[in-house]
Each structure stands twice: as structure tokens, then as C-alpha cells.
C-alpha atoms as a PDB file:
ATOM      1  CA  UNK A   1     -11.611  -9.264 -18.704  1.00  0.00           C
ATOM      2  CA  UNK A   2     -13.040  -9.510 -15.208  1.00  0.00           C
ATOM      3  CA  UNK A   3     -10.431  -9.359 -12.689  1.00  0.00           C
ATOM      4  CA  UNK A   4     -10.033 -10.027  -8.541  1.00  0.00           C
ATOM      5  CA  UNK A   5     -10.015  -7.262  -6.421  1.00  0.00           C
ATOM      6  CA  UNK A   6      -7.081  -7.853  -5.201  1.00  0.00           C
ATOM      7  CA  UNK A   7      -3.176  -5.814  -4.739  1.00  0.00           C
ATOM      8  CA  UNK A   8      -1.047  -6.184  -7.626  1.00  0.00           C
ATOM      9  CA  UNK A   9       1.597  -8.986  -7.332  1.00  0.00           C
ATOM     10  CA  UNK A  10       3.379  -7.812 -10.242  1.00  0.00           C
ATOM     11  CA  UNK A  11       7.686  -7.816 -10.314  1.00  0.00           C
ATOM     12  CA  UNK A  12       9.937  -8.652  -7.776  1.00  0.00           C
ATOM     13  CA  UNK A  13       7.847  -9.595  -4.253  1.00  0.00           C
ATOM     14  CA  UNK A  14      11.080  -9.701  -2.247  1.00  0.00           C
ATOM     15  CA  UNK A  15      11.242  -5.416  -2.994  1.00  0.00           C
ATOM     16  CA  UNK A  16       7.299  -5.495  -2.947  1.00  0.00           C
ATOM     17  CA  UNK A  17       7.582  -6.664   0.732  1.00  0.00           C
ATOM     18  CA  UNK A  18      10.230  -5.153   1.596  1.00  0.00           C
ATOM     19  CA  UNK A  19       9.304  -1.932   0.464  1.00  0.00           C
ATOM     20  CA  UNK A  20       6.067  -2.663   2.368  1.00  0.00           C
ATOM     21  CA  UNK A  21       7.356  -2.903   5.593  1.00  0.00           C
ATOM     22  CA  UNK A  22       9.480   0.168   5.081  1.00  0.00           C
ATOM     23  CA  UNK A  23       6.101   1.813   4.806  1.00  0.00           C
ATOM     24  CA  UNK A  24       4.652   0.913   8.305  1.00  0.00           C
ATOM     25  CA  UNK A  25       7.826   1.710   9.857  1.00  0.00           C
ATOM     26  CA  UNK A  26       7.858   5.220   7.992  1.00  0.00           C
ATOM     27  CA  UNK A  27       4.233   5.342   9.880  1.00  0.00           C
ATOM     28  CA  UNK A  28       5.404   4.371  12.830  1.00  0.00           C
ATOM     29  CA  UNK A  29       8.847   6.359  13.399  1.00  0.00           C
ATOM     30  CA  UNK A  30       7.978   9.769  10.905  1.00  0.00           C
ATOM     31  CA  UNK A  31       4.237  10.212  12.588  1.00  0.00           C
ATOM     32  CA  UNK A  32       4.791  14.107  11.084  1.00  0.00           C
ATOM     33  CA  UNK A  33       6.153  13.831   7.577  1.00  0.00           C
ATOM     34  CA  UNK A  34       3.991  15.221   4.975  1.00  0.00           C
ATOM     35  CA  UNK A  35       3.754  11.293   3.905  1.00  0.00           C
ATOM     36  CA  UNK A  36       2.346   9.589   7.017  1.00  0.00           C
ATOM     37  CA  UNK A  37      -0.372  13.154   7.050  1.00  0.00           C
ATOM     38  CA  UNK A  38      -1.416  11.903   3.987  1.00  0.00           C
ATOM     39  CA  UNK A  39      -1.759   8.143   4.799  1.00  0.00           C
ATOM     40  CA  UNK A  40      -3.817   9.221   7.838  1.00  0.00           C
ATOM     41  CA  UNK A  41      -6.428  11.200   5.906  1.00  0.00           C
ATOM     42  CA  UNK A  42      -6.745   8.443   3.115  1.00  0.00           C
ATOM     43  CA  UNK A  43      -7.070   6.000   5.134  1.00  0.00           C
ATOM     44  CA  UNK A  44      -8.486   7.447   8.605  1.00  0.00           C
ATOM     45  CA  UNK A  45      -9.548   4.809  11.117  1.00  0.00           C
ATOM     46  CA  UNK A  46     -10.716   2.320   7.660  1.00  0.00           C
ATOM     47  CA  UNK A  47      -9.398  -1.278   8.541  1.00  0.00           C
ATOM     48  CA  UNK A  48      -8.638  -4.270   6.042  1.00  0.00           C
ATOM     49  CA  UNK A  49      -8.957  -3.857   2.464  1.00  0.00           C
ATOM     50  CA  UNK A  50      -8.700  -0.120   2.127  1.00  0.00           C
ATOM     51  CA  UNK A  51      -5.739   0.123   4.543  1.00  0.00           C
ATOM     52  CA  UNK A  52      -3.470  -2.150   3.092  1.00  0.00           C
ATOM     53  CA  UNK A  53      -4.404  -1.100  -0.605  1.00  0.00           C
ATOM     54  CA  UNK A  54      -3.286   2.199   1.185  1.00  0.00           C
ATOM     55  CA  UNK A  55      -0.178   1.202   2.227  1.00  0.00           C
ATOM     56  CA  UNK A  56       0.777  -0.316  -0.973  1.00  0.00           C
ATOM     57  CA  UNK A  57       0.416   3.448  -2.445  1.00  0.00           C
ATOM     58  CA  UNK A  58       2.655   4.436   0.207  1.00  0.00           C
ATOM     59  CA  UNK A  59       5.368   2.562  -0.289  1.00  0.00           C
ATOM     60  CA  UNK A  60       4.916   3.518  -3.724  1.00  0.00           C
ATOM     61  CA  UNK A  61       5.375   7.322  -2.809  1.00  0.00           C
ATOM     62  CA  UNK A  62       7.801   6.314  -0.564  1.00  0.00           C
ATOM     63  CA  UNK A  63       9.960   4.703  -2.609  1.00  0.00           C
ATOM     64  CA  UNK A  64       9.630   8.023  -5.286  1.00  0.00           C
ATOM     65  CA  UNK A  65      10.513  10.589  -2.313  1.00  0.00           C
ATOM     66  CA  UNK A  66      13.720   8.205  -1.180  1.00  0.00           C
ATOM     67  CA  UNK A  67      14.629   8.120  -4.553  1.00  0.00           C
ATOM     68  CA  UNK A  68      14.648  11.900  -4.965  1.00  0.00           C
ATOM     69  CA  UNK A  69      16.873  12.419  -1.926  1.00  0.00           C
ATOM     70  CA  UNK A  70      18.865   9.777  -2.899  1.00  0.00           C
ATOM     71  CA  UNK A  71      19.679  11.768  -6.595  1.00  0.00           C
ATOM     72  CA  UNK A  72      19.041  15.725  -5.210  1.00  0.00           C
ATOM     73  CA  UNK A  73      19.227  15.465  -1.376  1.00  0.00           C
ATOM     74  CA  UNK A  74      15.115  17.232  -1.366  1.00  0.00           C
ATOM     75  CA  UNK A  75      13.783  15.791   1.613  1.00  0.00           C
ATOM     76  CA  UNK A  76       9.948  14.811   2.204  1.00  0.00           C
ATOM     77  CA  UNK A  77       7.962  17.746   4.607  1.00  0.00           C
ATOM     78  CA  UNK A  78       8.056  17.086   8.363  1.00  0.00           C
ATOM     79  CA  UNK A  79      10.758  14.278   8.447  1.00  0.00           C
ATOM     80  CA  UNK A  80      12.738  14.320  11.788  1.00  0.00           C
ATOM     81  CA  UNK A  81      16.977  12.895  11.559  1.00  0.00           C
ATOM     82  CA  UNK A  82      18.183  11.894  14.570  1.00  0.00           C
ATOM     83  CA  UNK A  83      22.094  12.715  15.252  1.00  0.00           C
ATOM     84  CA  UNK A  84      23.653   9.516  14.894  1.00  0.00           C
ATOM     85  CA  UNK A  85      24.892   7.629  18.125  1.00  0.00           C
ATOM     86  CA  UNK A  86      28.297   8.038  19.586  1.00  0.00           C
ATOM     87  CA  UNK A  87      30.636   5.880  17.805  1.00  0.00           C
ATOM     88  CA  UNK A  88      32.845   4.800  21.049  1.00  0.00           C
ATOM     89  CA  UNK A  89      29.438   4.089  23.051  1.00  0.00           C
END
């Protein structure tokens, strides 16, 4: 069967997209988790096609590594908390 290059549009696109965005904004606020290290040497300074067929595997792994912290509290290499923000301010 000869099939489009294209990303997969398979299951539920409201958690596709969402999951998506969590992705760039994983890139954007963890720029030193093992995660966003190995986004940047996939995907180097590659635009378009490659990039977002990137981020679609990282939000893939993503998902997998919140998952695991979610069910044995392992966290991902290089992720920074924050304390949280005084209550009363």
C-alpha cells in the first residue's frame, strides 16, 4: 500500500495536540533535561518536516517518562522543580 508521508493522525487528536504542545513547552522551560538534550541532537538546527516529526516522538517519550513518575516518582535526568509560590502572595 503506498502511503503519504505524513504524522500519524491516529486516536484521540484532542490528547495528540495537547500532548504536543506539552512538548514545546518541555523544550522551552526544561532546556537541560536529558529529554530536550536529546531533541536537540535529533533534530539540530533541521526545520519543517523533520522537526515536527521530531516533536511528535517527544511527546511520545514524554508522555512515557510522566507516566513513570506519575506510578514510581523516577524523574527524567536534568529536570529543574521550582518551589511553589507563596500561597498568601
Amino acid at each position: 500500500m503506498d502511503r503519504d508521508r505524513s504524522i500519524s493522525r491516529v486516536g484521540n487528536p484532542r490528547a495528540r495536540t495537547t500532548l504536543i504542545l506539552l512538548a514545546w513547552l518541555w523544550l522551552r522551560h526544561q532546556p537541560a533535561s536529558a529529554l530536550a538534550a536529546w531533541f536537540r541532537e535529533r533534530v539540530g538546527t533541521l526545520q519543517g518536516r523533520t522537526r515536527r516529526i521530531a516533536i511528535v516522538a517527544m511527546a511520545r517519550k514524554l508522555l512515557i517518562a510522566l507516566w513513570r513518575y506519575v506510578e514510581t516518582g523516577v524523574t527524567l535526568d536534568g529536570v529543574e522543580f521550582r518551589a511553589e509560590a507563596d500561597a498568601t502572595a
